[in-house]
N, C-alpha and C. Protein backbone atom coordinates (compact mmCIF):
# COMPACT_ATOMS: atom_id res chain seq x y z
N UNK A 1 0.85 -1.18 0.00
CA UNK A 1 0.00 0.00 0.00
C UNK A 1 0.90 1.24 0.00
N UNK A 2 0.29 2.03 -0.81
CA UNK A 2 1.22 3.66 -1.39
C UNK A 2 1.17 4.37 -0.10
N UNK A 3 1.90 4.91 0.66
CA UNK A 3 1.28 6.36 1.80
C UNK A 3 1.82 7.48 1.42
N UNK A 4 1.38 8.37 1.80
CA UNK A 4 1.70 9.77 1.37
C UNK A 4 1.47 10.51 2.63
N UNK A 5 2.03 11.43 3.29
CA UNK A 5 1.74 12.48 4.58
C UNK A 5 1.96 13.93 3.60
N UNK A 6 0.97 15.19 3.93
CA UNK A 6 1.27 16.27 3.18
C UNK A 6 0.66 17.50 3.90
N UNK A 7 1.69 18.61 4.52
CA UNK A 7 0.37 19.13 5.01
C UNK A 7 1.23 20.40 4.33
N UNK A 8 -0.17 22.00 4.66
CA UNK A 8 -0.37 22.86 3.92
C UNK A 8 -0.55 24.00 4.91
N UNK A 9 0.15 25.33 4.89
CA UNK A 9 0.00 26.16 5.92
C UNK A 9 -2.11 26.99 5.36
N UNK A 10 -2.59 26.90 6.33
CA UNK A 10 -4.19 27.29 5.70
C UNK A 10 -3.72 28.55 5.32
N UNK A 11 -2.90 29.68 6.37
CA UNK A 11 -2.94 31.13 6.38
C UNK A 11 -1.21 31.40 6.03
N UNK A 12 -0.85 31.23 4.66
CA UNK A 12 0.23 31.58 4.06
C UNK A 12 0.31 32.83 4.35
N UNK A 13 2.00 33.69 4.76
CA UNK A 13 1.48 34.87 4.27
C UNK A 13 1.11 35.38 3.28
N UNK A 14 0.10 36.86 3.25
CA UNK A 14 -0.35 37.38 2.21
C UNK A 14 -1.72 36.67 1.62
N UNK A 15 -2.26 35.91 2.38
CA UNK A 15 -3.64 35.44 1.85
C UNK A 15 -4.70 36.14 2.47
N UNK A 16 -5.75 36.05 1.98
CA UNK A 16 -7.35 36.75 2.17
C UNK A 16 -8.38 36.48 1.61
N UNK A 17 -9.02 35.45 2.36
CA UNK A 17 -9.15 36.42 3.60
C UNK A 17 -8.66 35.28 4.43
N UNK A 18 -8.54 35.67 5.48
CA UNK A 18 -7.81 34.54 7.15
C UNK A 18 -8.60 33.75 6.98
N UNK A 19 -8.49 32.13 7.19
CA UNK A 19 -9.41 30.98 7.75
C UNK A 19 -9.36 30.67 8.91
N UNK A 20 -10.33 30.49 9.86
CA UNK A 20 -10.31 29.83 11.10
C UNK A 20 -10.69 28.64 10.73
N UNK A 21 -10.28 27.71 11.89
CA UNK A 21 -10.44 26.41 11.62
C UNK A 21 -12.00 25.67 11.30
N UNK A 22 -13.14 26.52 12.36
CA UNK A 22 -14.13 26.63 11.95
C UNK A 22 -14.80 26.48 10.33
N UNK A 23 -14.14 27.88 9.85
CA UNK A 23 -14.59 27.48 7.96
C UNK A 23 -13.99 27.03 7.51
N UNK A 24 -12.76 25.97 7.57
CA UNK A 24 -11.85 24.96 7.40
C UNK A 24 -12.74 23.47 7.52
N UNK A 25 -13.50 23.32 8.62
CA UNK A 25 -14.23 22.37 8.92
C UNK A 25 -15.14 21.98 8.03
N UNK A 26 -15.89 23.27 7.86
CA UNK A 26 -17.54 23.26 6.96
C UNK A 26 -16.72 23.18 5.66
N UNK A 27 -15.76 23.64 5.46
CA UNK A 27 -15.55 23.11 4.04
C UNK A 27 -15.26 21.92 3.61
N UNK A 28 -14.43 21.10 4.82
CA UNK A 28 -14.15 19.64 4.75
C UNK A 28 -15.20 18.67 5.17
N UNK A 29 -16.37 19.29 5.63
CA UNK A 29 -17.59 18.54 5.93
C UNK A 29 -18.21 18.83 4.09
N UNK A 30 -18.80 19.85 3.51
CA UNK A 30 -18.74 20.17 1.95
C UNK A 30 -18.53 19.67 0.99
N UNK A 31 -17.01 19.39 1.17
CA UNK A 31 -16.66 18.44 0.49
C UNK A 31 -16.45 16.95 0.66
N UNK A 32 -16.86 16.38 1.71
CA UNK A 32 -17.70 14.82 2.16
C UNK A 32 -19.03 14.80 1.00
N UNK A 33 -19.54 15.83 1.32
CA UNK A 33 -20.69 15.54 0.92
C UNK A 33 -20.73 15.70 -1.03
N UNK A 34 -20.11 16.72 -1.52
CA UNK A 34 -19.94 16.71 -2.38
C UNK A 34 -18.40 17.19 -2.80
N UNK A 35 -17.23 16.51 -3.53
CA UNK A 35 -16.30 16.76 -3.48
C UNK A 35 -15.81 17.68 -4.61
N UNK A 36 -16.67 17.63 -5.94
CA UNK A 36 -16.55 17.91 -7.28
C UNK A 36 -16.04 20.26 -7.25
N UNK A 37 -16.49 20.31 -6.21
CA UNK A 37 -16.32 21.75 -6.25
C UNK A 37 -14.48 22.07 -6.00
N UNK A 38 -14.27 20.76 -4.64
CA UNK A 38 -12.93 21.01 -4.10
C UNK A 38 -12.19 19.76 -5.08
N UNK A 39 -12.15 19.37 -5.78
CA UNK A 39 -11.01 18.36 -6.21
C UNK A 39 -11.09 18.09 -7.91
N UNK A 40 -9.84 18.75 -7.96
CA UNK A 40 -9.36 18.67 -9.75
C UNK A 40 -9.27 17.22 -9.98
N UNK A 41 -9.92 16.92 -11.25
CA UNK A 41 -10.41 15.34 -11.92
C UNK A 41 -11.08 14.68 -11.14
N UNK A 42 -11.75 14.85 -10.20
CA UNK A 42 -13.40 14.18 -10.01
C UNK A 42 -13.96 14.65 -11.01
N UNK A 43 -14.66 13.49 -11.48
CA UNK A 43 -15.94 13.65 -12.91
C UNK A 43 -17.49 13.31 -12.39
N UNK A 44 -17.02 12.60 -10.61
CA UNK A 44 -18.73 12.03 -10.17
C UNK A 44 -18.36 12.00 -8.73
N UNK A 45 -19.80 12.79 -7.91
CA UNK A 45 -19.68 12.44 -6.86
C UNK A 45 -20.89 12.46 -6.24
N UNK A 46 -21.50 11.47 -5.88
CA UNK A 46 -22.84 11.24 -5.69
C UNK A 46 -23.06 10.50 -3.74
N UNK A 47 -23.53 11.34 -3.19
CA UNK A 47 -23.98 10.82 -1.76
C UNK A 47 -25.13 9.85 -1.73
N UNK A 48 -24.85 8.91 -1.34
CA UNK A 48 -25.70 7.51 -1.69
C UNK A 48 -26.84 7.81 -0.06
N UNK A 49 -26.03 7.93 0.92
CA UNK A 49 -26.53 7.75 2.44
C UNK A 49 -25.57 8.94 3.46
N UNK A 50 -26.30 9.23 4.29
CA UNK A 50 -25.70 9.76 5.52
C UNK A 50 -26.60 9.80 6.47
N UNK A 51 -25.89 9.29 7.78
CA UNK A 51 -26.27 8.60 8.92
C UNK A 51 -25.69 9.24 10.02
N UNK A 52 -25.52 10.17 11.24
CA UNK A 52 -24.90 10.53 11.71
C UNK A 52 -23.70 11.29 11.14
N UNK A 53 -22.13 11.04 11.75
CA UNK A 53 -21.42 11.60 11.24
C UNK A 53 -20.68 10.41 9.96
N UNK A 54 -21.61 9.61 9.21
CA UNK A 54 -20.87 8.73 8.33
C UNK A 54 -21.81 9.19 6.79
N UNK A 55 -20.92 9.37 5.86
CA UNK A 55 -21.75 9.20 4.85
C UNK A 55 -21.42 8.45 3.73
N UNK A 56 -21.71 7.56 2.80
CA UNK A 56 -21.96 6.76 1.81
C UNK A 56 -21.86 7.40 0.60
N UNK A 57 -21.01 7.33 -0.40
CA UNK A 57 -20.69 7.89 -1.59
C UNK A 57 -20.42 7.04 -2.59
N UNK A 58 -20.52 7.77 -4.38
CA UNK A 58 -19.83 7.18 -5.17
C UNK A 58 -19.17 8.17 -6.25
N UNK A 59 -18.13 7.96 -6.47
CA UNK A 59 -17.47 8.80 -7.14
C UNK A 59 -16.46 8.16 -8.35
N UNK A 60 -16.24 9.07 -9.23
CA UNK A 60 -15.04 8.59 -9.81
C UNK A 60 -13.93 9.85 -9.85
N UNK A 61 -12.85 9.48 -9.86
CA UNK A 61 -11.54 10.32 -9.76
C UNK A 61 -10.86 9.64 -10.64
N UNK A 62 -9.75 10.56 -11.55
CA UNK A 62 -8.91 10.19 -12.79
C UNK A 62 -9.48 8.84 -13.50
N UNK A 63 -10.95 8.75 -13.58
CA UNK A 63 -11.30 8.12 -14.75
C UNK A 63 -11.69 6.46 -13.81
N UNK A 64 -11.34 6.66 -12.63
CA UNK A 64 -11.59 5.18 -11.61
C UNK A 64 -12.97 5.63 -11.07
N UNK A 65 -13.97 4.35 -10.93
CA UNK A 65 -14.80 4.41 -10.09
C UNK A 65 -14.87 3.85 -8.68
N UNK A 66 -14.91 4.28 -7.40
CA UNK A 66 -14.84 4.31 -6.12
C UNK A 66 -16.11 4.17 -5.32
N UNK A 67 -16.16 3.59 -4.04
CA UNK A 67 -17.36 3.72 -3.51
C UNK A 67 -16.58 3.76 -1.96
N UNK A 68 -17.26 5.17 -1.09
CA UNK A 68 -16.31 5.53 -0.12
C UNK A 68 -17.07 5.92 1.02
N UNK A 69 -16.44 5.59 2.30
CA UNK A 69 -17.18 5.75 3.37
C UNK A 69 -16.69 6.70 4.35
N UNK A 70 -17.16 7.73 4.43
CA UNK A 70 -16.52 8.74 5.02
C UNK A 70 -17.03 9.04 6.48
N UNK A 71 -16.23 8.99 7.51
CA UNK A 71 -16.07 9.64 8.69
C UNK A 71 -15.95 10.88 8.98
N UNK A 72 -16.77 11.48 9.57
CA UNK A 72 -16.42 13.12 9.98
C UNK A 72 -15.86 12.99 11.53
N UNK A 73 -14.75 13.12 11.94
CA UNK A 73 -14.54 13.47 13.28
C UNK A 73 -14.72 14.72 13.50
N UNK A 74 -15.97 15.11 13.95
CA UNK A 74 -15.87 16.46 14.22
C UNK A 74 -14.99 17.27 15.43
N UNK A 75 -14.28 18.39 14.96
CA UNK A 75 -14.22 19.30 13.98
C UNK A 75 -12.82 19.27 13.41
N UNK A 76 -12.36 17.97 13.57
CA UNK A 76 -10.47 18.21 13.41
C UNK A 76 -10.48 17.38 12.18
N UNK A 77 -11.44 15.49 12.12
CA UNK A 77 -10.54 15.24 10.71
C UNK A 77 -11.60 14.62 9.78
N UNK A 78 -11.70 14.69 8.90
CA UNK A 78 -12.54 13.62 7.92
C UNK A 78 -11.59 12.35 7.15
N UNK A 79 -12.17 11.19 7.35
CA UNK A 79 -11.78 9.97 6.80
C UNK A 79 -12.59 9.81 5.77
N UNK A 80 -11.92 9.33 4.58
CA UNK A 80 -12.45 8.41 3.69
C UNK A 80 -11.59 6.55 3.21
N UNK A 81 -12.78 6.29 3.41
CA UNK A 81 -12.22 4.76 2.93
C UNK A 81 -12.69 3.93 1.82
N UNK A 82 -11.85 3.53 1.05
CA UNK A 82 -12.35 3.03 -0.52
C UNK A 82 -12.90 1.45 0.27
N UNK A 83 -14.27 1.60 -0.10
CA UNK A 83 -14.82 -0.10 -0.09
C UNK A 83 -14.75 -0.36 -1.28
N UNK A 84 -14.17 -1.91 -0.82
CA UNK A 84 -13.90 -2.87 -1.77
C UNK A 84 -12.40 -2.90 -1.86
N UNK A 85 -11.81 -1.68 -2.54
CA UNK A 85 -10.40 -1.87 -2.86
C UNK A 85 -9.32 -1.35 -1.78
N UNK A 86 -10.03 -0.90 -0.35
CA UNK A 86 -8.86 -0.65 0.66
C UNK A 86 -7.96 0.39 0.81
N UNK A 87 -7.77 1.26 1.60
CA UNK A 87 -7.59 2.22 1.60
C UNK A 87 -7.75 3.40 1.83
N UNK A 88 -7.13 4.31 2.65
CA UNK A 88 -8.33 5.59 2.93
C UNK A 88 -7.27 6.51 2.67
N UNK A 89 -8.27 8.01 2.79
CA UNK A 89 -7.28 9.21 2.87
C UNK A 89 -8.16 9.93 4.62
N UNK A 90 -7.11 11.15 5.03
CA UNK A 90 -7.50 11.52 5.62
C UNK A 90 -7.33 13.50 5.28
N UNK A 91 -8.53 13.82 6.03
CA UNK A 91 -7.59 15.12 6.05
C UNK A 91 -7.91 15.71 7.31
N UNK A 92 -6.85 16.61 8.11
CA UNK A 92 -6.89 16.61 9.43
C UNK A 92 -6.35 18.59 9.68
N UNK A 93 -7.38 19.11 10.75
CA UNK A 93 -6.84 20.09 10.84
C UNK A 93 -5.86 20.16 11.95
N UNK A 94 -5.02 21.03 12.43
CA UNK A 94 -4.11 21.30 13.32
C UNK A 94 -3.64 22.37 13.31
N UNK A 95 -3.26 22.86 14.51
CA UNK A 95 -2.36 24.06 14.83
C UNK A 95 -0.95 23.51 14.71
N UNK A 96 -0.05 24.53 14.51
CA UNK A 96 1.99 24.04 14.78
C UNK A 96 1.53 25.17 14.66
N UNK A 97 3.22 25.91 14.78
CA UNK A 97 4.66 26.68 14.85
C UNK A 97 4.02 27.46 13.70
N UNK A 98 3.79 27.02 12.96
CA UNK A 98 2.86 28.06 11.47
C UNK A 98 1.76 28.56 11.54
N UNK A 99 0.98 27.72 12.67
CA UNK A 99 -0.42 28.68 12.43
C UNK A 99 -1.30 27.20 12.43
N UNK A 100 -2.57 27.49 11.59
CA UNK A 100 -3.46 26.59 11.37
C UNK A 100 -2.74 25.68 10.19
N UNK A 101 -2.97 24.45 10.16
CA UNK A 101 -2.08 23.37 9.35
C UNK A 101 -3.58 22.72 8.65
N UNK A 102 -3.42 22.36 7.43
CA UNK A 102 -4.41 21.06 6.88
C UNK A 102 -3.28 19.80 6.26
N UNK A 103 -3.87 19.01 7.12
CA UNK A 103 -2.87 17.83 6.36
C UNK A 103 -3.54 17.00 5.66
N UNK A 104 -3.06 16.10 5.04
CA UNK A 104 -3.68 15.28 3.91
C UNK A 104 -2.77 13.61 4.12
N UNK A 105 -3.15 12.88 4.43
CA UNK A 105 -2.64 11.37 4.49
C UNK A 105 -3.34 10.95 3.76
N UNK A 106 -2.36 10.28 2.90
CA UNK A 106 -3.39 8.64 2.43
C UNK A 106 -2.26 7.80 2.14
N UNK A 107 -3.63 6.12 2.22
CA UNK A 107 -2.84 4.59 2.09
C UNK A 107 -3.75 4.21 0.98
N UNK A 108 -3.49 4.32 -0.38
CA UNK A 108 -4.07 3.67 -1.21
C UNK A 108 -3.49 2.37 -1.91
N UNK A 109 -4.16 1.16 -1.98
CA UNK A 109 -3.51 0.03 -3.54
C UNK A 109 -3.51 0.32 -4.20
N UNK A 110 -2.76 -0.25 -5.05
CA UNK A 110 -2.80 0.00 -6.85
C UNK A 110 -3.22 -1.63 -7.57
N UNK A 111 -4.04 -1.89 -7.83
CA UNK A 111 -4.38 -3.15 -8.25
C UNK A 111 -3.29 -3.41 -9.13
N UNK A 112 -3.35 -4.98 -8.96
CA UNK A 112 -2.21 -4.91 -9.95
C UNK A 112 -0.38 -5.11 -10.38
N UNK A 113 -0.54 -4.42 -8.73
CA UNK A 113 0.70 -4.25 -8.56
C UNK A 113 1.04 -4.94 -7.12
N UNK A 114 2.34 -5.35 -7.16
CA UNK A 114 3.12 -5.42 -5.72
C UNK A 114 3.58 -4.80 -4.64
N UNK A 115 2.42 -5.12 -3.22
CA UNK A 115 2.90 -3.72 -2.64
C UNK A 115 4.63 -3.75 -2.26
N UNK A 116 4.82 -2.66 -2.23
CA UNK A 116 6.15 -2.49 -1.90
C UNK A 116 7.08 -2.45 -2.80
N UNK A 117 6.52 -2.63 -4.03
CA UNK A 117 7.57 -2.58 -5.47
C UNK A 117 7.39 -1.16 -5.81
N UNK A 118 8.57 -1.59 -6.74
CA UNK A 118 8.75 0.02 -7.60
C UNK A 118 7.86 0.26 -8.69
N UNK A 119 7.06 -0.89 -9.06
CA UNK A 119 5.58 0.00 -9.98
C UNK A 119 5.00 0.61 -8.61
N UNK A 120 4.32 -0.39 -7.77
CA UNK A 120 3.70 0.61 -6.68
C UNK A 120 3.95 1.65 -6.47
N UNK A 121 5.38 2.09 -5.80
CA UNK A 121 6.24 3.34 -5.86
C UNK A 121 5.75 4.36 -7.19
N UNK A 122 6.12 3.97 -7.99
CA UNK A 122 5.35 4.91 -9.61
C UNK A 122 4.50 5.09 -9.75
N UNK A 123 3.57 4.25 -9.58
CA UNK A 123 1.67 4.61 -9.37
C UNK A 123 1.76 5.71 -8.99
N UNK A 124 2.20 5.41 -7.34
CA UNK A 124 1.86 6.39 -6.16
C UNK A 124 2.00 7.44 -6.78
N UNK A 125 3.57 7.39 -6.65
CA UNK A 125 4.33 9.11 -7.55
C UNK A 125 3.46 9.66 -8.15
N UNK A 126 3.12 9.20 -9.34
CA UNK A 126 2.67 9.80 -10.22
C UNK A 126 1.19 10.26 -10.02
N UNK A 127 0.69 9.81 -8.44
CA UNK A 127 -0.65 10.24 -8.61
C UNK A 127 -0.70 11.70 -6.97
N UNK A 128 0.37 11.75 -6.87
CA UNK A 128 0.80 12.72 -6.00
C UNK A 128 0.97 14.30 -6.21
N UNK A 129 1.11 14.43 -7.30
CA UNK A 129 0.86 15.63 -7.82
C UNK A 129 -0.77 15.82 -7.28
N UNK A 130 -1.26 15.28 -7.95
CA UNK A 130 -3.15 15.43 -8.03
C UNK A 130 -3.66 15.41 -6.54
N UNK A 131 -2.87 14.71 -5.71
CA UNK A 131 -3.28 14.06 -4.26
C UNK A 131 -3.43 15.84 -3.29
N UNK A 132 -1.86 16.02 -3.27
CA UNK A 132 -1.33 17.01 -2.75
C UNK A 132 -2.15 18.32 -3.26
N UNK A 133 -2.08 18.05 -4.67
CA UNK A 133 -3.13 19.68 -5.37
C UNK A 133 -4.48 19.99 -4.89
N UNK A 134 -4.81 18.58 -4.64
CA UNK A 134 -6.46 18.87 -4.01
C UNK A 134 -6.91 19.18 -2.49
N UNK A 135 -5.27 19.22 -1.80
CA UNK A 135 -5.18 19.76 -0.46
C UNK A 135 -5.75 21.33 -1.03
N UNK A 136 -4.48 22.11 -1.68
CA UNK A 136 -4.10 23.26 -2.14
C UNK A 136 -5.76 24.01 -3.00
N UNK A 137 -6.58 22.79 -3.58
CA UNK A 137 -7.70 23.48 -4.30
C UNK A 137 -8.88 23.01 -2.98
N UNK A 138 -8.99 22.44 -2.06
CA UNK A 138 -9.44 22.17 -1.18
C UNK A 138 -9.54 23.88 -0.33
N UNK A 139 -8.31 24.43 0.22
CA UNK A 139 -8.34 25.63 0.53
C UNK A 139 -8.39 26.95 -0.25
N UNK A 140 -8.38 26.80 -1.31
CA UNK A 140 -8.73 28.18 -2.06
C UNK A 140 -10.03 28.29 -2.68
N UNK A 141 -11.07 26.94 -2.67
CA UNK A 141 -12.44 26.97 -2.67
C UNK A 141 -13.29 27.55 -1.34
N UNK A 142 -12.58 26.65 -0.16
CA UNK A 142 -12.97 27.34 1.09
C UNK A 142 -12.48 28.84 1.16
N UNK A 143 -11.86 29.45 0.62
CA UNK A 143 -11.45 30.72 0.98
C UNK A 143 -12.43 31.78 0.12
N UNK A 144 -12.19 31.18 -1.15
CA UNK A 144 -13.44 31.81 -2.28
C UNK A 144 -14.92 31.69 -1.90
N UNK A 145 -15.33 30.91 -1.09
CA UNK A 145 -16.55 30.77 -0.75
C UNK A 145 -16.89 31.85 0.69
N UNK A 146 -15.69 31.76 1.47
CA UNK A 146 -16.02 32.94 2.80
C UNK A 146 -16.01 34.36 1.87
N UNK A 147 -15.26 33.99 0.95
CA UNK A 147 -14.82 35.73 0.68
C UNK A 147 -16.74 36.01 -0.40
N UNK A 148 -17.22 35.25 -0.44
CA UNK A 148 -18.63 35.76 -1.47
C UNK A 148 -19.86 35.20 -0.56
N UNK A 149 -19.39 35.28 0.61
CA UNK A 149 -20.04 34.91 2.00
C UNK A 149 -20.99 33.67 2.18
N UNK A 150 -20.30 32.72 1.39
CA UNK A 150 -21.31 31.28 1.14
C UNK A 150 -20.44 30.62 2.36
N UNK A 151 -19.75 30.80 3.48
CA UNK A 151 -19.81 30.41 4.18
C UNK A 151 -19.32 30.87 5.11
């Protein structure tokens, strides 16, 4: 299984408007529910069920279809986990030394492949660009949305 750890300062300098962790939250609850606003190459994202803090999805990303079960720990992290093929991502808020932090983990398979080999390794790579970017378009949707007061 691929892992990846990535995190992202929310309040770079020179951004605007400020995020508190608060509209950090509702945006990562937002995008549980529908992800297509926050994440470059989703083509489908459809909420099947939600039950408490769990909800039931189906989506496709770079052309794969997924079916994912997402955890809200409120207000610090949201889990998702691929049923069937194993695997989750997380994304988690936090304070450090910088300020407010969003991090991004994930353990995905690559069918197909051997974990622990160097295709695995290449999969991963190569899908890390996109992983990491959707931290980065994750917060400049939430920021665009406080700033036109949708949240």
């Amino acid at each position: 299984m691929y892992t990846l750890s990535y995190a992202i300062e929310v309040n770079p300098e020179g951004v605007s408007p400020v995020l508190n962790a608060e509209q950090v939250w509702k945006g990562l609850e937002m995008k549980a529910e529908n992800a297509m606003p926050f994440v470059p190459g989703m083509t489908k994202c459809e909420m099947t069920e939600r039950k408490d803090n769990i909800i039931l999805r189906d989506i496709t990303f770079a052309g794969n279809d997924f079916q994912e079960r997402i955890t809200l720990h409120a207000p610090v992290q949201v889990q998702f986990e691929r049923i069937g093929t194993g695997g989750f991502i997380q994304n988690t808020i936090s304070e450090s030394e910088k300020g407010l932090m969003l991090a991004f983990t994930f353990a995905l398979p690559f069918p197909g492949t051997e974990p622990g080999s160097k295709e695995e390794r290449e999969k991963g790579e190569s899908m890390r660009g996109s992983y990491v970017g959707a931290v980065g378009a994750t917060l400049k949707t939430v920021r665009e949305m406080v700033s036109k007061g949708e949240l």
